[in-house]
Protein backbone atom coordinates (compact mmCIF):
# COMPACT_ATOMS: atom_id res chain seq x y z
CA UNK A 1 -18.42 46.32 -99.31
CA UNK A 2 -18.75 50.07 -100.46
CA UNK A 3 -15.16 50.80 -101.11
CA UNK A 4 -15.91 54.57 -101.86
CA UNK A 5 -17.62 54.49 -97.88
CA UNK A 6 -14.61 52.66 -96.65
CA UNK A 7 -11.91 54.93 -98.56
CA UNK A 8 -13.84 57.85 -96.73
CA UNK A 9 -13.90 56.21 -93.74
CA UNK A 10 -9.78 55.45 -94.09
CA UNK A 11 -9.40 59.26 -94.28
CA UNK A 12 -11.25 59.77 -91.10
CA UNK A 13 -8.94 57.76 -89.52
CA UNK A 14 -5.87 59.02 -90.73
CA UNK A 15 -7.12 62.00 -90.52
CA UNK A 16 -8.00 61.87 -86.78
CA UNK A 17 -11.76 63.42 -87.31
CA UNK A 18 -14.58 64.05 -89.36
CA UNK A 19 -13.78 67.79 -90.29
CA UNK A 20 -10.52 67.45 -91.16
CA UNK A 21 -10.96 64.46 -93.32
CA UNK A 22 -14.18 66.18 -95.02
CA UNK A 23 -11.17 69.47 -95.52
CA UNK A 24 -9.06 66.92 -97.12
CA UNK A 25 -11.25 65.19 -99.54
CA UNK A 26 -12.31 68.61 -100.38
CA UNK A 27 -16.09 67.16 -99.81
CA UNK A 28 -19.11 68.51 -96.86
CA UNK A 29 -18.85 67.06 -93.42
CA UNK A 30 -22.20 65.75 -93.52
CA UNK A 31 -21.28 63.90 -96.71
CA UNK A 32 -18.45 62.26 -94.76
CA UNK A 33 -21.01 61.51 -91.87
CA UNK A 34 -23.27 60.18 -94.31
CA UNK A 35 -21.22 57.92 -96.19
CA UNK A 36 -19.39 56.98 -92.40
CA UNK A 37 -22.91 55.79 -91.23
CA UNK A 38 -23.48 53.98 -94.37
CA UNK A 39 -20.79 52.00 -93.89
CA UNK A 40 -21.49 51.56 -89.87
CA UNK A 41 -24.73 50.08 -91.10
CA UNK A 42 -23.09 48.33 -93.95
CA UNK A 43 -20.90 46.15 -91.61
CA UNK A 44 -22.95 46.44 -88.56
CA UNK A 45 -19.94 47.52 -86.68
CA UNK A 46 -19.57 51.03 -84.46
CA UNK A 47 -16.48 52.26 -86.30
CA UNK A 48 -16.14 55.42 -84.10
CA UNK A 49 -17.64 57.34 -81.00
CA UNK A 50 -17.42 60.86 -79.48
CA UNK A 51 -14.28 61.45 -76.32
CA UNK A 52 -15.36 65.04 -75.57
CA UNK A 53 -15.78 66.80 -78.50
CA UNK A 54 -13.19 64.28 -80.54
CA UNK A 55 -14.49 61.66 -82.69
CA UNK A 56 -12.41 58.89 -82.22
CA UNK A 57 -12.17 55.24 -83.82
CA UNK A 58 -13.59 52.43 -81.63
CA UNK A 59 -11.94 49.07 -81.60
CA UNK A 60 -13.58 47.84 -84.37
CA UNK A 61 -12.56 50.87 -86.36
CA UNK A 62 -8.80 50.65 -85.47
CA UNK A 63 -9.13 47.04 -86.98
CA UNK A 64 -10.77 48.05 -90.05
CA UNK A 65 -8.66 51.28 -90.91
CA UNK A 66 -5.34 48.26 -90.34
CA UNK A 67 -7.17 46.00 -93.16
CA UNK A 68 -8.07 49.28 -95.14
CA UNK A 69 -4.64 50.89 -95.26
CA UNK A 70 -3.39 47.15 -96.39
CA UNK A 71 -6.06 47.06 -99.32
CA UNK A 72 -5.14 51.01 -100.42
CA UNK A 73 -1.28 50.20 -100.09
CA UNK A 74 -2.15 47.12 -102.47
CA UNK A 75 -3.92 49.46 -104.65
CA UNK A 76 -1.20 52.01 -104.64
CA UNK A 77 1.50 49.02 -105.43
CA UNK A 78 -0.77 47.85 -108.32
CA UNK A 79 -1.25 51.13 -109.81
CA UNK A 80 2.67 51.36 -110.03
CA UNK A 81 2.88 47.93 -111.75
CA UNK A 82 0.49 48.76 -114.15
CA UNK A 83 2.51 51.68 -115.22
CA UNK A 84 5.56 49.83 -115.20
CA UNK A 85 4.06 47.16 -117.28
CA UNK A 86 2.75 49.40 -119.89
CA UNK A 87 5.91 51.13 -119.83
CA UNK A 88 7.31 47.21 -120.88
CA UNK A 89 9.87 47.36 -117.94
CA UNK A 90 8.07 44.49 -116.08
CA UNK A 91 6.57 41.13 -117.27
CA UNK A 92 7.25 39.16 -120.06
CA UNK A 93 8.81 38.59 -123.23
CA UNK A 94 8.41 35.59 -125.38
CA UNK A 95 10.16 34.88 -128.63
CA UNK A 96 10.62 32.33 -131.03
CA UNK A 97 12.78 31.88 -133.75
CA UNK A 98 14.22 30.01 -136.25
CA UNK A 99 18.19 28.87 -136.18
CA UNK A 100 19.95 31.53 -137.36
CA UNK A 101 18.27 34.55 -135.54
CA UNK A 102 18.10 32.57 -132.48
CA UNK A 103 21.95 31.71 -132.36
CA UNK A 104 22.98 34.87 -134.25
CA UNK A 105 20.93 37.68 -133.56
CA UNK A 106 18.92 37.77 -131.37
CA UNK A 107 21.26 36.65 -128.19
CA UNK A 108 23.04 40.36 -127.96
CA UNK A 109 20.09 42.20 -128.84
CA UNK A 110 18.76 40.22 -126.18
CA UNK A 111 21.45 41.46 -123.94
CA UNK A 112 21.01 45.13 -124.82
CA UNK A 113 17.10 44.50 -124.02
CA UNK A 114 18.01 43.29 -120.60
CA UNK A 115 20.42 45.78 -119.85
CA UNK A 116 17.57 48.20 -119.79
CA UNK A 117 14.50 45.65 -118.63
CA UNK A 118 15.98 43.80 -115.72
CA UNK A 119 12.67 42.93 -114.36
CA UNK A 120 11.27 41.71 -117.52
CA UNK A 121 11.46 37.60 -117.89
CA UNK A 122 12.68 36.29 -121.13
CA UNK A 123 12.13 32.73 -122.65
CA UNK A 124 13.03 31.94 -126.08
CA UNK A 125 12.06 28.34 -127.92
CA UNK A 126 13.78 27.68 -131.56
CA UNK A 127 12.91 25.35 -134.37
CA UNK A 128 12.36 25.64 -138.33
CA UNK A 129 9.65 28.28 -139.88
CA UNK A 130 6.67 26.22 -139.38
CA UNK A 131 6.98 25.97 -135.55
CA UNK A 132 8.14 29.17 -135.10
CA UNK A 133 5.26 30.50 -136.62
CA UNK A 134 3.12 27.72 -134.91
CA UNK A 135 3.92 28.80 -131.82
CA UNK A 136 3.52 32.43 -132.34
CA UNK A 137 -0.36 31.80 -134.11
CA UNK A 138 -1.15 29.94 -130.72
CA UNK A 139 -0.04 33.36 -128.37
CA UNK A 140 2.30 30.49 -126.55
CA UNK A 141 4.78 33.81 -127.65
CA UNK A 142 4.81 37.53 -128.78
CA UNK A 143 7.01 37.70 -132.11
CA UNK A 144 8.49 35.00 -134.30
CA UNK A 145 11.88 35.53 -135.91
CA UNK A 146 12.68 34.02 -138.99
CA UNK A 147 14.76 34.27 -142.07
CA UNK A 148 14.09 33.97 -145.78
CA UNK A 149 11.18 34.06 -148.02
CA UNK A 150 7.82 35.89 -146.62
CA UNK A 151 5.98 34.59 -149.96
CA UNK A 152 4.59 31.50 -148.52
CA UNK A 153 3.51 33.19 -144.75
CA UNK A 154 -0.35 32.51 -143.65
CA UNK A 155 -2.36 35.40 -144.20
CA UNK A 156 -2.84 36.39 -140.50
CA UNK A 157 0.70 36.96 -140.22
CA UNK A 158 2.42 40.22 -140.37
CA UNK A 159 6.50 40.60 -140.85
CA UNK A 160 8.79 43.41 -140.56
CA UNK A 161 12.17 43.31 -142.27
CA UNK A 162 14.70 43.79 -139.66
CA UNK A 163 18.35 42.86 -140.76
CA UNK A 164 19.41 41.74 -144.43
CA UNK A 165 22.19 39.10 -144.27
CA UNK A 166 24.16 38.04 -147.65
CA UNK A 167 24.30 34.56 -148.97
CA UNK A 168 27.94 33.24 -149.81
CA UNK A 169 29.78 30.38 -152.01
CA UNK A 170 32.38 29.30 -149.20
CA UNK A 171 34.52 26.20 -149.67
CA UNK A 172 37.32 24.56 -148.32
CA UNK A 173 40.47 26.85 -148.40
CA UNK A 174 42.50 23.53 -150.57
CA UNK A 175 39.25 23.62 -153.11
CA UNK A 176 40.30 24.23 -156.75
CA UNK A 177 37.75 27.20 -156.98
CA UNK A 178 38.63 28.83 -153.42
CA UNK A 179 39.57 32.29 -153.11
CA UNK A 180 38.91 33.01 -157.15
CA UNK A 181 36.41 34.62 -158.80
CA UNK A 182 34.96 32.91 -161.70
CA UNK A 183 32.23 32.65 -164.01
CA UNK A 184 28.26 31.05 -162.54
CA UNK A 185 29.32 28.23 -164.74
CA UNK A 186 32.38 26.98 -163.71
CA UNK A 187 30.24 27.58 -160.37
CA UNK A 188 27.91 25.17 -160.53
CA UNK A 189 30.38 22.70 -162.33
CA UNK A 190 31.43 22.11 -159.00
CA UNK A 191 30.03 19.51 -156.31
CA UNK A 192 27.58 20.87 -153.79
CA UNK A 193 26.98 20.29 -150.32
CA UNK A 194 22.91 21.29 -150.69
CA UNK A 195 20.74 21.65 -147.91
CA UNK A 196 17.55 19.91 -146.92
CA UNK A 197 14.50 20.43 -148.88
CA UNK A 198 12.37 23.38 -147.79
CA UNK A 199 15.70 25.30 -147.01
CA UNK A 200 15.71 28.97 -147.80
CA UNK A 201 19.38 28.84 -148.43
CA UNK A 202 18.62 25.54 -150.96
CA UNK A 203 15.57 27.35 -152.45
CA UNK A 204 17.81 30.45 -153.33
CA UNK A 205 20.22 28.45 -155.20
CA UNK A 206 18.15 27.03 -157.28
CA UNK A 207 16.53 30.76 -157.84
CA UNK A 208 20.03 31.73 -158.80
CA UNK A 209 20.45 28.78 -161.09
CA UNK A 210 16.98 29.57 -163.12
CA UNK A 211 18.19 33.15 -163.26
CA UNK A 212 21.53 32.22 -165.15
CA UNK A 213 20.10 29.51 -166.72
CA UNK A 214 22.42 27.03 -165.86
CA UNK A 215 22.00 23.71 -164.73
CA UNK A 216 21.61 23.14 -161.34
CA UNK A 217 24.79 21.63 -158.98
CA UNK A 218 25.24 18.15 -158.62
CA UNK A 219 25.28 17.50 -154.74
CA UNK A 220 27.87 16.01 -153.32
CA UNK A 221 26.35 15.32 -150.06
CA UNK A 222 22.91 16.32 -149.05
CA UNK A 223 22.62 17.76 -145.06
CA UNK A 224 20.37 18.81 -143.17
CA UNK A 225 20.88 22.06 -141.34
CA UNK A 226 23.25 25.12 -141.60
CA UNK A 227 26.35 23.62 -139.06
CA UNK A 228 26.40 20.60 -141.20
CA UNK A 229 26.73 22.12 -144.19
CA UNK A 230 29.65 24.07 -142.77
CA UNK A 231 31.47 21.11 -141.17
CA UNK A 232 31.22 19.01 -144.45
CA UNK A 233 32.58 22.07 -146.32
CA UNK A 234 35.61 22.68 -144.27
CA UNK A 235 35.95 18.23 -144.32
CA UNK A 236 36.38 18.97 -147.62
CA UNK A 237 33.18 17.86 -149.53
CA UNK A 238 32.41 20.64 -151.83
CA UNK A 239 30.66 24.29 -151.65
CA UNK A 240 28.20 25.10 -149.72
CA UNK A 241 25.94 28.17 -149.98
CA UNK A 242 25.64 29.79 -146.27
CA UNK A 243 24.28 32.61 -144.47
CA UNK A 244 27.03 35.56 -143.96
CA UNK A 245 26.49 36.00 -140.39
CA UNK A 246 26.91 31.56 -140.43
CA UNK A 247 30.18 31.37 -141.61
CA UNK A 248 31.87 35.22 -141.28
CA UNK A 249 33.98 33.46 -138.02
CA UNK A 250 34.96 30.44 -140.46
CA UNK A 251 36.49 32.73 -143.01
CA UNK A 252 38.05 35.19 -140.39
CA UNK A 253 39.98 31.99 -139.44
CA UNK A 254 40.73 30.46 -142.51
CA UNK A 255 38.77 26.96 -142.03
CA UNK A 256 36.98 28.40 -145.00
CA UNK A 257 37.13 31.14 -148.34
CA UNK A 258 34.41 32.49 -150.21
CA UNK A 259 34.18 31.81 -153.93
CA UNK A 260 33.11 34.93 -156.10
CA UNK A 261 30.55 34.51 -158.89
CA UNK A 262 30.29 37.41 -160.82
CA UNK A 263 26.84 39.23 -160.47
CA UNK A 264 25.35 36.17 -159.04
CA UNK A 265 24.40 36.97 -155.66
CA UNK A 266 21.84 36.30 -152.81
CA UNK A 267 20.62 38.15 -149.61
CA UNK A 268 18.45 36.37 -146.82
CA UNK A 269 15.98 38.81 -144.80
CA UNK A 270 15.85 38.09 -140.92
CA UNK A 271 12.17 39.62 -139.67
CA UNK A 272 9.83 40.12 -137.06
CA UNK A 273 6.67 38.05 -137.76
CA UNK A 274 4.26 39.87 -135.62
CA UNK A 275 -0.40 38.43 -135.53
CA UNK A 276 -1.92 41.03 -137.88
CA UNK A 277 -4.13 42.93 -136.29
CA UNK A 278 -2.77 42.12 -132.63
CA UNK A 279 -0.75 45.05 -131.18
CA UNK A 280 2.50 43.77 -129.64
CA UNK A 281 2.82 43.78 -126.14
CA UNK A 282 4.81 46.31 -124.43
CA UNK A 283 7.69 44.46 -123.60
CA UNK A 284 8.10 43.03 -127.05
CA UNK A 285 7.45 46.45 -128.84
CA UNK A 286 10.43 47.70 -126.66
CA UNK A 287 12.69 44.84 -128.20
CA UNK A 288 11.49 45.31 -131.77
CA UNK A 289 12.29 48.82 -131.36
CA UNK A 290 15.89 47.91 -129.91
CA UNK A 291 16.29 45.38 -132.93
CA UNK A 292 15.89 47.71 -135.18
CA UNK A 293 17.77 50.64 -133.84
CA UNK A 294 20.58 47.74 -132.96
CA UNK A 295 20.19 46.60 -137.06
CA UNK A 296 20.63 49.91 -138.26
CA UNK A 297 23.77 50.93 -135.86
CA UNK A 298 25.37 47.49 -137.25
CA UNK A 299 24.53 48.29 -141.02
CA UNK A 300 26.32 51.38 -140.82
């Protein structure tokens, strides 16, 4: 079907005449007749007919300018979307992440996102590094968030530092070393509860270690994953070496204390692991924006 014919034809009828809808369009009145008659022939349907000197729509035509003002409604309605989903205040936004953004982070920022982008659905999956980024190189979602080292990231990924977290010694508040300051030495004298291989957390230790050149800790128990590390720390098993934002609530309330090394210190950088080359889509660019306005507010 000519759509431009049947758009002029629409104005006709709302109209209530040839002239005036020619007036409105700003177009000739025989164009309007023209494209009118094209249409007629089009469909093979009388869409109007003359009552005196009126042109009025025939039945036919009443039932046509019902369907058209449906299909131009529709087109008005998706116009609107479209704008509202460039805009990023309808659609969808789909994130994953490792542990710690996913439990830490992300959830209020998530909040603050949906405060402003109620009709925007969210669905978040978590897991290690490897299926985050997994994941996120198979579009199943928009932005991957994960902590640590970038060295090791695939080429087609992109990542943009959005919070820096510290790294802590935190033990038991009855361990010999907790709540003192002491030398990397007497440190790493001590038992370790050490964290699965391929951990940021365990690969930053032993970066520490190498820097101070000092033997590396003798594990007491070997776990695998950040909440087990902190529940065999406050059972008692040793130090563990834990995100900030991990175990800030655990020293707040006393289950654990943070041991001071000297200079020897660690940071862990949560980003935004973005497809090079892919611009974001507008609901996730609004949430990376609102991370890292949110990040800022919180560093300062």
């Amino acid at each position: 079907m000519n759509i431009h014919a049947l758009r002029i034809f629409y104005e006709i009828a709302r109209a209530g005449g040839v002239s005036k809808a020619a007036e409105q369009l700003n177009i000739s009145q025989p164009a309007v007749t023209m494209q009118l008659r094209k249409l007629e022939k089009e469909l093979q349907m009388r869409l109007t007919r003359l009552e005196g000197r009126n042109v009025v729509l025939t039945d036919a035509g009443k039932w046509l300018a019902a369907q058209a003002d449906r299909l131009f409604a529709l087109e008005a309605e998706i116009d609107k979307q479209c704008i509202a989903y460039q805009r990023g205040s309808i659609g969808r936004l789909k994130i994953s992440a490792t542990y710690l953004p996913a439990n830490y982070l992300l959830p209020d920022w998530l909040a603050q996102y949906q405060r402003s982008h109620a009709a925007v659905e969210i669905s978040m999956v978590s897991g290690n590094v490897q299926f985050a980024l997994d994941r996120l190189l198979r579009y199943e979602t928009d932005m991957a968030w994960i902590g640590g080292s970038h060295q090791q990231l695939p080429a087609n990924i992109d990542f943009i530092p959005v919070y820096e977290d510290e790294l802590w010694f935190v033990a038991h508040r009855d361990h010999p070393l907790a709540g003192r300051s002491i030398s990397p030495t007497a440190l790493f004298a001590s038992p370790f509860i050490l964290r699965e291989s391929g951990s940021y957390t365990l690969q930053a230790l032993m970066s520490l270690c190498r820097a101070a050149e000092i033997p590396e800790p003798l594990p007491a128990v070997r776990v695998n994953g950040p909440q087990e590390a902190l529940r065999a720390s406050m059972a008692g098993l040793g130090i563990t070496f834990i995100s900030a934002i991990e175990a800030r609530s655990y020293i707040n309330s006393g289950a654990l204390v943070r041991i001071e090394a000297g200079e020897l210190k660690a940071g862990n950088v949560i980003s935004c692991c973005v497809r090079a080359g892919d611009p974001l889509p507008p609901q996730a660019q609004a949430f990376l924006e609102l991370a890292l306005h949110a990040s800022s507010t919180e560093a300062t």
